[in-house]
Protein backbone atom coordinates (compact mmCIF):
# COMPACT_ATOMS: atom_id res chain seq x y z
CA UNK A 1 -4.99 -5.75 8.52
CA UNK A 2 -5.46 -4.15 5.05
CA UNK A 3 -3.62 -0.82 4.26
CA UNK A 4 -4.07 1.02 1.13
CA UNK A 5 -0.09 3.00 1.15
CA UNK A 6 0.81 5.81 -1.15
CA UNK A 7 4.43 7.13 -0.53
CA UNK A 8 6.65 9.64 -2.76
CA UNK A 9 8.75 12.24 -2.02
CA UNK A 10 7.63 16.09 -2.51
CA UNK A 11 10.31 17.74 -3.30
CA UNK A 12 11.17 15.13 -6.74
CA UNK A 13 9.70 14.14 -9.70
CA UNK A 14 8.94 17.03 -12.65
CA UNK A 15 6.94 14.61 -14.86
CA UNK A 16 6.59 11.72 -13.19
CA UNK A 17 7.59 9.93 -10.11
CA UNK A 18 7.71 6.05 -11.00
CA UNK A 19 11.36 5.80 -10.30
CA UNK A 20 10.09 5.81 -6.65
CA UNK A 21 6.98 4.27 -6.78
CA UNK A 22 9.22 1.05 -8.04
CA UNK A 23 11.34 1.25 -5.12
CA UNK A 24 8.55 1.46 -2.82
CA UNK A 25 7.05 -1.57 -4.65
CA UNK A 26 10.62 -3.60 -4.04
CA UNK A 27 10.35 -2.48 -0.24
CA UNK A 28 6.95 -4.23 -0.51
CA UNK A 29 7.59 -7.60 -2.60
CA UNK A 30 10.38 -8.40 0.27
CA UNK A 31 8.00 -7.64 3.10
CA UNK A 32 6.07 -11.04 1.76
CA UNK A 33 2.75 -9.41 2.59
CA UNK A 34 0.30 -9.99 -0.09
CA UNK A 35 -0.38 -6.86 -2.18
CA UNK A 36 -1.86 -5.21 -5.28
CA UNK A 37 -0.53 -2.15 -7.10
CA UNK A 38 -3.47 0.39 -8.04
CA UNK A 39 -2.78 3.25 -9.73
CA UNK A 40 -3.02 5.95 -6.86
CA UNK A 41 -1.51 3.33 -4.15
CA UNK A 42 -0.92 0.19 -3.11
CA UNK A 43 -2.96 -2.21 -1.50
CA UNK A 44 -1.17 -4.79 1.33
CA UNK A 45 -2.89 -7.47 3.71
CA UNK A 46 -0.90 -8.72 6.92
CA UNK A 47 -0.90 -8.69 10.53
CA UNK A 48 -0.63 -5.48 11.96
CA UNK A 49 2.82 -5.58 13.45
CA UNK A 50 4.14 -6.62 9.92
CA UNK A 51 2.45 -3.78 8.06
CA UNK A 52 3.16 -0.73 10.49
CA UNK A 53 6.55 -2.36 9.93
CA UNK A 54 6.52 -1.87 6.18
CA UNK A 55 4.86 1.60 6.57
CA UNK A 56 7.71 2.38 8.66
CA UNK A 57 10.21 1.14 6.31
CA UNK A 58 8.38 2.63 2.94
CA UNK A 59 8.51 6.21 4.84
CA UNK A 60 12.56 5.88 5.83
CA UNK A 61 13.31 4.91 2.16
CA UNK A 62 11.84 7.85 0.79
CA UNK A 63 13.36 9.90 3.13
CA UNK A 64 16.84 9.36 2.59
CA UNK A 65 16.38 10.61 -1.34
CA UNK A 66 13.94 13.18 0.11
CA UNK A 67 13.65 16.31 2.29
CA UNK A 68 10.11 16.01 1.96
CA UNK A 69 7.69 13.30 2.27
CA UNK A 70 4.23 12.31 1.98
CA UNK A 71 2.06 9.49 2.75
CA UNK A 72 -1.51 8.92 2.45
CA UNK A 73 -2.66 5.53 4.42
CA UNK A 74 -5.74 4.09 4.40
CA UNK A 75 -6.46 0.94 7.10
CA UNK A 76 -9.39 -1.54 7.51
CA UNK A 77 -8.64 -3.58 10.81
CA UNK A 78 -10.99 -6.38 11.33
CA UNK A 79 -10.02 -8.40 13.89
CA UNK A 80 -10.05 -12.22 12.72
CA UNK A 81 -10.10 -11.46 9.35
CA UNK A 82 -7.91 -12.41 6.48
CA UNK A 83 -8.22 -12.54 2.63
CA UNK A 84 -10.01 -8.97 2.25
CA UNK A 85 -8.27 -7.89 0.08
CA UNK A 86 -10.22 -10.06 -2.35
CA UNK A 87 -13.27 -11.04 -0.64
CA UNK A 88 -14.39 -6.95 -0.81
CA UNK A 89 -14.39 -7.30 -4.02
CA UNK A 90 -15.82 -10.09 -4.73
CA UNK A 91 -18.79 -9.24 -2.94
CA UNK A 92 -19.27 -6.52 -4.71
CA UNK A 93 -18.92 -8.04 -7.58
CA UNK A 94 -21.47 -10.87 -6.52
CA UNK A 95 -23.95 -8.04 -5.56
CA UNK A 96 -23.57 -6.54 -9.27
CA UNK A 97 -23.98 -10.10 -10.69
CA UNK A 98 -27.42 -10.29 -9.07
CA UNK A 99 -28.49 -6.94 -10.37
């Protein structure tokens, strides 16, 4: 399963909110699941039991130093699959290459 995760807390932040976006991060390094910080989210491959897991655990985080939070997830499920994370893009890229 691929998720693309965005957590943070509404009720925080003024200027910026990076102080939680690290934590989230943390929560995500110990999961193991391979991921990739973007700049509006955070991409993370696993099996699906693993990564409702970590959405699970990404939400409770930010609710304990929050009253109010939100999360924006994005999932591409295809069964048998691994490695899409990178193999989207390269066949994009492959597709540009041949332009």
């Amino acid at each position: 399963m691929l998720a693309e995760i965005s957590v943070f807390p509404m009720d925080k932040g003024g200027s910026g909110l990076s102080e939680y976006v690290a934590e989230a991060v943390k929560i995500i390094q110990d999961s193991g699941l391979d991921y990739e910080v973007h700049a509006l989210g955070t991409l993370v491959e696993g099996p699906g039991d693993d990564v409702f897991n970590l959405i699970k655990k990404l939400h409770a985080a930010t609710a304990k130093r929050s009253k109010r939070v939100a999360m924006n997830i994005k999932i591409d499920d295809k069964v048998g699959m691994t490695g899409l994370m990178r193999k989207k893009v390269e066949s994009v890229d492959r597709k540009l290459n041949e332009r």
